[in-house]
N, C-alpha and C. Protein backbone atom coordinates (compact mmCIF):
# COMPACT_ATOMS: atom_id res chain seq x y z
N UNK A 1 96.31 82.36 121.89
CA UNK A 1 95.61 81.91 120.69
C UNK A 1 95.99 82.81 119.51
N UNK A 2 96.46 82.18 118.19
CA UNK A 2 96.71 82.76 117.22
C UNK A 2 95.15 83.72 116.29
N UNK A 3 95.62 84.66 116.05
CA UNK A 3 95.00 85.41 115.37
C UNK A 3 94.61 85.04 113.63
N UNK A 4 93.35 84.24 113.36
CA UNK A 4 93.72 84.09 111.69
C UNK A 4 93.43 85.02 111.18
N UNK A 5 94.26 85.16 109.67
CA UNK A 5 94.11 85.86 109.20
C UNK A 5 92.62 86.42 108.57
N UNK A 6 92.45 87.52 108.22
CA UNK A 6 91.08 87.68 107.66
C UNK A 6 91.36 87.90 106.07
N UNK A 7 89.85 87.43 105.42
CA UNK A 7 89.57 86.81 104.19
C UNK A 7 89.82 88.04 103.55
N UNK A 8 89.51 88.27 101.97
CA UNK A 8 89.70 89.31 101.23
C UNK A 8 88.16 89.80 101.51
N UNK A 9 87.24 89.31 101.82
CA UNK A 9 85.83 89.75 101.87
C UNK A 9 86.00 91.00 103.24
N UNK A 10 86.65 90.17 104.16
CA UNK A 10 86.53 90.89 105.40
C UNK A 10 87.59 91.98 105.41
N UNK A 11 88.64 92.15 105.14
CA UNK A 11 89.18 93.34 104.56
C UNK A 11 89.00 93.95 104.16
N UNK A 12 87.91 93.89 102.68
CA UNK A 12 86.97 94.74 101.93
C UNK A 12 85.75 95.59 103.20
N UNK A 13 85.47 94.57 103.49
CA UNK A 13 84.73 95.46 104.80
C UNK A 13 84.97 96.21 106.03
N UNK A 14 86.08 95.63 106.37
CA UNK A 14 86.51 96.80 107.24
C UNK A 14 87.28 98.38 106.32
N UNK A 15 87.76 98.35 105.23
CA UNK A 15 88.02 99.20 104.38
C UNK A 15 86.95 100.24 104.28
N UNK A 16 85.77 99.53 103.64
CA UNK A 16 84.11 99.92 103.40
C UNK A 16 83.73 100.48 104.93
N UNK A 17 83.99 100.41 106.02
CA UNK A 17 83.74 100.75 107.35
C UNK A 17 84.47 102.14 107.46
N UNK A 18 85.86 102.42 107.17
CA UNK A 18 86.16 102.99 107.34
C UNK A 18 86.18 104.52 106.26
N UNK A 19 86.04 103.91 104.87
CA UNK A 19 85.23 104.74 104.05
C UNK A 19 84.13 105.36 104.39
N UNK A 20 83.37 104.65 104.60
CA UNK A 20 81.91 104.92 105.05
C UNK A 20 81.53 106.03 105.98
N UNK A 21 82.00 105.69 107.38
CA UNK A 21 82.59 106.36 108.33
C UNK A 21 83.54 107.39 108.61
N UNK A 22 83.34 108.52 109.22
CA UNK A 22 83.95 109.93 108.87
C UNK A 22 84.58 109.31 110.26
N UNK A 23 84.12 108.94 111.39
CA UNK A 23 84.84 109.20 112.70
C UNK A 23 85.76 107.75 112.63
N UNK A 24 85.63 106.61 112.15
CA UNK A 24 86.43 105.24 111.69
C UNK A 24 87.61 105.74 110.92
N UNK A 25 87.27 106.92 110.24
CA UNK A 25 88.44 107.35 109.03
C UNK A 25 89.18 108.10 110.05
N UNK A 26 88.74 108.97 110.89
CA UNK A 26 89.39 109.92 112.03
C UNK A 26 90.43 108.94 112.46
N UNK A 27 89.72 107.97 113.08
CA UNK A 27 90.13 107.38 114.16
C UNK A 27 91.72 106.64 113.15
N UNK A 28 91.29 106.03 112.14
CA UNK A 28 92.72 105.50 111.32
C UNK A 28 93.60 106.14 111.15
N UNK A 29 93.22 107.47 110.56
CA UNK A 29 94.03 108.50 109.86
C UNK A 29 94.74 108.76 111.44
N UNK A 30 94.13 109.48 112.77
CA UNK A 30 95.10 109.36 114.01
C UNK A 30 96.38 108.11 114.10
N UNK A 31 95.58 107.28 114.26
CA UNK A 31 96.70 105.58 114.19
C UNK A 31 98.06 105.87 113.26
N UNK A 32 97.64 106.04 111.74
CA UNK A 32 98.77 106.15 111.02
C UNK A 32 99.84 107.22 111.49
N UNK A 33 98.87 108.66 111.60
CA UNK A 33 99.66 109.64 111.84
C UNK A 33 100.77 109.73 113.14
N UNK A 34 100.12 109.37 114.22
CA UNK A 34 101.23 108.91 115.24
C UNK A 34 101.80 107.73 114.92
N UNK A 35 102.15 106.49 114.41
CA UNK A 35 103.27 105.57 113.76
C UNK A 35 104.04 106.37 112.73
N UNK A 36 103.60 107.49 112.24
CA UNK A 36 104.85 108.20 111.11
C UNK A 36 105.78 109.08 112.15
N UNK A 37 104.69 109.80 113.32
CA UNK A 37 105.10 110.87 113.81
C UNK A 37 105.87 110.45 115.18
N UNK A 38 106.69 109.81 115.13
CA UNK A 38 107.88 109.20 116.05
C UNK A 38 107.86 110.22 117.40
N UNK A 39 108.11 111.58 117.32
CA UNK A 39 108.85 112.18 118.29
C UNK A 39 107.34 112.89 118.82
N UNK A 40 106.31 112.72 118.59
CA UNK A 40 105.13 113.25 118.95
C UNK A 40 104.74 114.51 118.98
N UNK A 41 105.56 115.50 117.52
CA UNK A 41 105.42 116.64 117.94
C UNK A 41 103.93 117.21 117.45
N UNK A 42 103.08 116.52 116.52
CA UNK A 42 101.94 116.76 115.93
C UNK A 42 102.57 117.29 114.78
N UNK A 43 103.43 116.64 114.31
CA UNK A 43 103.68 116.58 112.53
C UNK A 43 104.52 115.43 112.36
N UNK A 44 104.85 115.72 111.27
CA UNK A 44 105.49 114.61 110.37
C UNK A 44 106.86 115.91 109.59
N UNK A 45 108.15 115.49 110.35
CA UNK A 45 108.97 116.09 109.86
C UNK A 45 109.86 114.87 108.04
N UNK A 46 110.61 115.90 107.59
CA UNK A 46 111.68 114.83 106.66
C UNK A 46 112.39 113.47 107.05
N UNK A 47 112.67 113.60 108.41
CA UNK A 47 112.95 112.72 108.93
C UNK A 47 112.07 111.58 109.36
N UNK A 48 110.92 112.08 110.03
CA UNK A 48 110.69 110.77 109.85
C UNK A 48 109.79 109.95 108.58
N UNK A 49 109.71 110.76 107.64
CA UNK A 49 109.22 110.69 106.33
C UNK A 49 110.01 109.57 105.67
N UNK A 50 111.13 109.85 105.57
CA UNK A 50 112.54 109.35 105.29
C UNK A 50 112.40 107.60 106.08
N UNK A 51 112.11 107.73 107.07
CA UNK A 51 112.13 106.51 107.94
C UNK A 51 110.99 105.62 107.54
N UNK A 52 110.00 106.67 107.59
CA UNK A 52 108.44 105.59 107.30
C UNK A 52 108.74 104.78 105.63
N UNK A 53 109.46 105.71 104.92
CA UNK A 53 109.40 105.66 103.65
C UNK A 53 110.13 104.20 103.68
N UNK A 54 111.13 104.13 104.24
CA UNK A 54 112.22 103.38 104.49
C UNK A 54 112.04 102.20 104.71
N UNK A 55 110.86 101.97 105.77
CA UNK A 55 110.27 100.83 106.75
C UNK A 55 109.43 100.35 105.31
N UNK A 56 108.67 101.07 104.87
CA UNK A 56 107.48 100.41 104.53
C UNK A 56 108.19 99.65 102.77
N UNK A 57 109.33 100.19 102.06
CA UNK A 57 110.04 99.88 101.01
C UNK A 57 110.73 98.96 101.41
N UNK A 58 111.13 98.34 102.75
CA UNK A 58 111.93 96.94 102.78
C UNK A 58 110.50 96.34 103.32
N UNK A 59 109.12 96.61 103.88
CA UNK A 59 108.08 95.62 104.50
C UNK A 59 108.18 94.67 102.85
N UNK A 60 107.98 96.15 101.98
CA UNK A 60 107.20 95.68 100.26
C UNK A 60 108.36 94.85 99.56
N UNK A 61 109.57 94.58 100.30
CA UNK A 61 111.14 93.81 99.38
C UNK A 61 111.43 95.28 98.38
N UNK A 62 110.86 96.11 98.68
CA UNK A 62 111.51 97.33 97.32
C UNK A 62 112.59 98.04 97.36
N UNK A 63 113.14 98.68 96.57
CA UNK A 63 114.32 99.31 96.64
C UNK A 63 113.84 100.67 97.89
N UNK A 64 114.93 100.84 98.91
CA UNK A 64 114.28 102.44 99.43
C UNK A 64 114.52 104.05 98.45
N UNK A 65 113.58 104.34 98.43
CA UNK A 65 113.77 105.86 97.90
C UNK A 65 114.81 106.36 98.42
N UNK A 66 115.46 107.34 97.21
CA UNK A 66 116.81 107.71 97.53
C UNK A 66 116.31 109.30 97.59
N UNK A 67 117.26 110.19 97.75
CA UNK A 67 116.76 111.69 98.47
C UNK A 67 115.93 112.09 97.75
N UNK A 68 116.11 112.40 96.23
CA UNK A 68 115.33 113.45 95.99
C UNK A 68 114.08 112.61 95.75
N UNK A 69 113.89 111.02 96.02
CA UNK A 69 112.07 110.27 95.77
C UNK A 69 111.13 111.10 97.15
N UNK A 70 112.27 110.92 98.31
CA UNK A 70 112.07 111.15 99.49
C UNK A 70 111.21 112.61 99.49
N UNK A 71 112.20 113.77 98.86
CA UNK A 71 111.79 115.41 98.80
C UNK A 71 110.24 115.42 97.94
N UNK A 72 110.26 114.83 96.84
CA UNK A 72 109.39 114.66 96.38
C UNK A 72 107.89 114.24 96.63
N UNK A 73 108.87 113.06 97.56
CA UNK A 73 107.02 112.51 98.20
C UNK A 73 106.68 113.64 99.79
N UNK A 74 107.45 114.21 100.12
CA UNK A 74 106.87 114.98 101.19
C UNK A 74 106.42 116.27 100.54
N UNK A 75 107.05 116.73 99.28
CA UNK A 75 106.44 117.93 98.75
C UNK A 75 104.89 117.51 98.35
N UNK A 76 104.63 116.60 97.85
CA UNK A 76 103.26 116.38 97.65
C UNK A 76 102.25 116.88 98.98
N UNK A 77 103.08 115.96 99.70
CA UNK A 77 102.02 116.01 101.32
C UNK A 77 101.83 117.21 101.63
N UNK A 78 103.24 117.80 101.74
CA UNK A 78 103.41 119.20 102.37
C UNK A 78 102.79 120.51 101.43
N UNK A 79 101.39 120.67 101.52
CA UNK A 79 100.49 121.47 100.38
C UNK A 79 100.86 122.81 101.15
N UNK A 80 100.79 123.12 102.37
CA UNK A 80 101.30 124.69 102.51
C UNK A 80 103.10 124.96 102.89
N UNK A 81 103.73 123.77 102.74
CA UNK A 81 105.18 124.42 102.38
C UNK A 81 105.93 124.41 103.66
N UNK A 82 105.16 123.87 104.86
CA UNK A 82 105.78 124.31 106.02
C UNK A 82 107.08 124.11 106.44
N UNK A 83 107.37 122.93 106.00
CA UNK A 83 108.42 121.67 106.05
C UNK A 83 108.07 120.19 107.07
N UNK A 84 106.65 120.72 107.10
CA UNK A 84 106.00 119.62 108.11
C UNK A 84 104.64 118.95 107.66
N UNK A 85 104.34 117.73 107.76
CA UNK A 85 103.58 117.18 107.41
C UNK A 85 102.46 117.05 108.57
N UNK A 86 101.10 118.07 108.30
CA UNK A 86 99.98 117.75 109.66
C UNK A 86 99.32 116.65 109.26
N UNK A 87 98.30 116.39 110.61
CA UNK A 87 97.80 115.06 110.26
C UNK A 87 96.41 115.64 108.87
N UNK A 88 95.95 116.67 108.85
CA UNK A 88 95.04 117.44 107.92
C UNK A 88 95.77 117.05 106.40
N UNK A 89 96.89 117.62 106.42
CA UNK A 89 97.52 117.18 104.94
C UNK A 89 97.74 115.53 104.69
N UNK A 90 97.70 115.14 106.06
CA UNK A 90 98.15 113.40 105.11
C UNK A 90 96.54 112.77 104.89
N UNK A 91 95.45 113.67 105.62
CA UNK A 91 94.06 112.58 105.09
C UNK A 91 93.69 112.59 103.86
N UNK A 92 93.84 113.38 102.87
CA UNK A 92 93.12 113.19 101.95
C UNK A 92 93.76 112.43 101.35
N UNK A 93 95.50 112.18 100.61
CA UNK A 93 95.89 111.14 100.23
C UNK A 93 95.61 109.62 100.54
N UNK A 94 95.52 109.83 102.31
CA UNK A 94 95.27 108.43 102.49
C UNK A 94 94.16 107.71 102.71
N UNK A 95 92.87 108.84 102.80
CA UNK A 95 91.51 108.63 101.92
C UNK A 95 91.34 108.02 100.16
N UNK A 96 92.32 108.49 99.65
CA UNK A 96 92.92 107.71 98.34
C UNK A 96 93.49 106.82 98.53
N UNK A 97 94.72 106.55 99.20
CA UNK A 97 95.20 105.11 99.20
C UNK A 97 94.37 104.07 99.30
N UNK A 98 93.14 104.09 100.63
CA UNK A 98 92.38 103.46 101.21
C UNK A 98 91.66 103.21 99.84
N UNK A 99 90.61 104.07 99.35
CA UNK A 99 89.71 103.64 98.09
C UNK A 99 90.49 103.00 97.28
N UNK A 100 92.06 102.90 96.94
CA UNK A 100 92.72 102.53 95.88
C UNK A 100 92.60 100.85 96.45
N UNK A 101 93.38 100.57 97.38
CA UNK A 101 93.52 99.56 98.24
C UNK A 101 91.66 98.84 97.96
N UNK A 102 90.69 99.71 98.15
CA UNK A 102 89.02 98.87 98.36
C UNK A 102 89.33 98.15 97.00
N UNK A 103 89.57 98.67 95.79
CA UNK A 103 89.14 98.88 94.27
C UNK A 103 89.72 97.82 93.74
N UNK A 104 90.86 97.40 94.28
CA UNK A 104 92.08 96.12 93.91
C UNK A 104 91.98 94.99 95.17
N UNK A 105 91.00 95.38 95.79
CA UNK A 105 90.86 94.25 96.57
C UNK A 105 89.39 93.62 95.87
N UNK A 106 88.05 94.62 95.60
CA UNK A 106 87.11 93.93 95.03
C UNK A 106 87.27 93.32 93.72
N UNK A 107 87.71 93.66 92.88
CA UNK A 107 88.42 93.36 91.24
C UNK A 107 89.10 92.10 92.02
N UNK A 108 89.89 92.00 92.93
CA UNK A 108 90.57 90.37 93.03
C UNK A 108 89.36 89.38 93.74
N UNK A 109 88.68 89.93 94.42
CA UNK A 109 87.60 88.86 95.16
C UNK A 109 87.02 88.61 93.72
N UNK A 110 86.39 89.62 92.33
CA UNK A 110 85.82 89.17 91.29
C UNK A 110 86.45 88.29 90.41
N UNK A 111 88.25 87.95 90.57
CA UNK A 111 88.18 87.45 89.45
C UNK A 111 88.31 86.41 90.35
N UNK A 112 87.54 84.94 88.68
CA UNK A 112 87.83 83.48 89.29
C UNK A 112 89.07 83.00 89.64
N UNK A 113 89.14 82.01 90.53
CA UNK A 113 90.22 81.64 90.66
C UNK A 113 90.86 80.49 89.96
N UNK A 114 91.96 79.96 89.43
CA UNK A 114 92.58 79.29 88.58
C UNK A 114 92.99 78.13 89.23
């Protein structure tokens, strides 16, 4: 049996679930972090930074980041310099993505439709 898709309401709520929720946010932020972290070492090296970056710029049809977008977006992550990305450094960004993602999903459920 096919899976339908879920509405913009119900997206908003599982979003709002996981906001809400410190151990829902755990539990995501784990999920993502092992799909970046390929070789399972409990980080996120350049490489596979490079790859995720890669995957998710042809999911979006976008151009892929070329090296130095690449250096750039892991220097952000990478706040103590290690050359490794823990799963500690990628939550708070993606505690932002997530609220960014709630904010442009409620603004589209508000506006009418045409």
């Amino acid at each position: 049996k096919e899976k339908k898709p879920l509405t913009l309401q119900e997206k908003i709520e599982r979003l709002e679930s996981i906001i809400n929720s410190q151990d829902k946010f755990n539990d995501f932020l784990t999920t993502i972090f092992e799909l970046i972290d390929i070789d399972h070492s409990g980080q996120i090296d350049k490489k596979e930074t490079n790859r995720f970056l890669s995957e998710v710029s042809r999911a979006l049809d976008m151009e892929e980041p070329d090296a130095s977008e690449i250096e750039e977006f892991f220097k952000m992550f990478d706040k103590d310099e290690s050359g490794f990305i823990s799963k500690e450094e990628l939550a708070e960004p993606l505690k932002g993505l997530i609220l960014v993602w709630h904010d442009v999903m409620k603004e589209n459920l508000q506006e009418p439709s045409e």
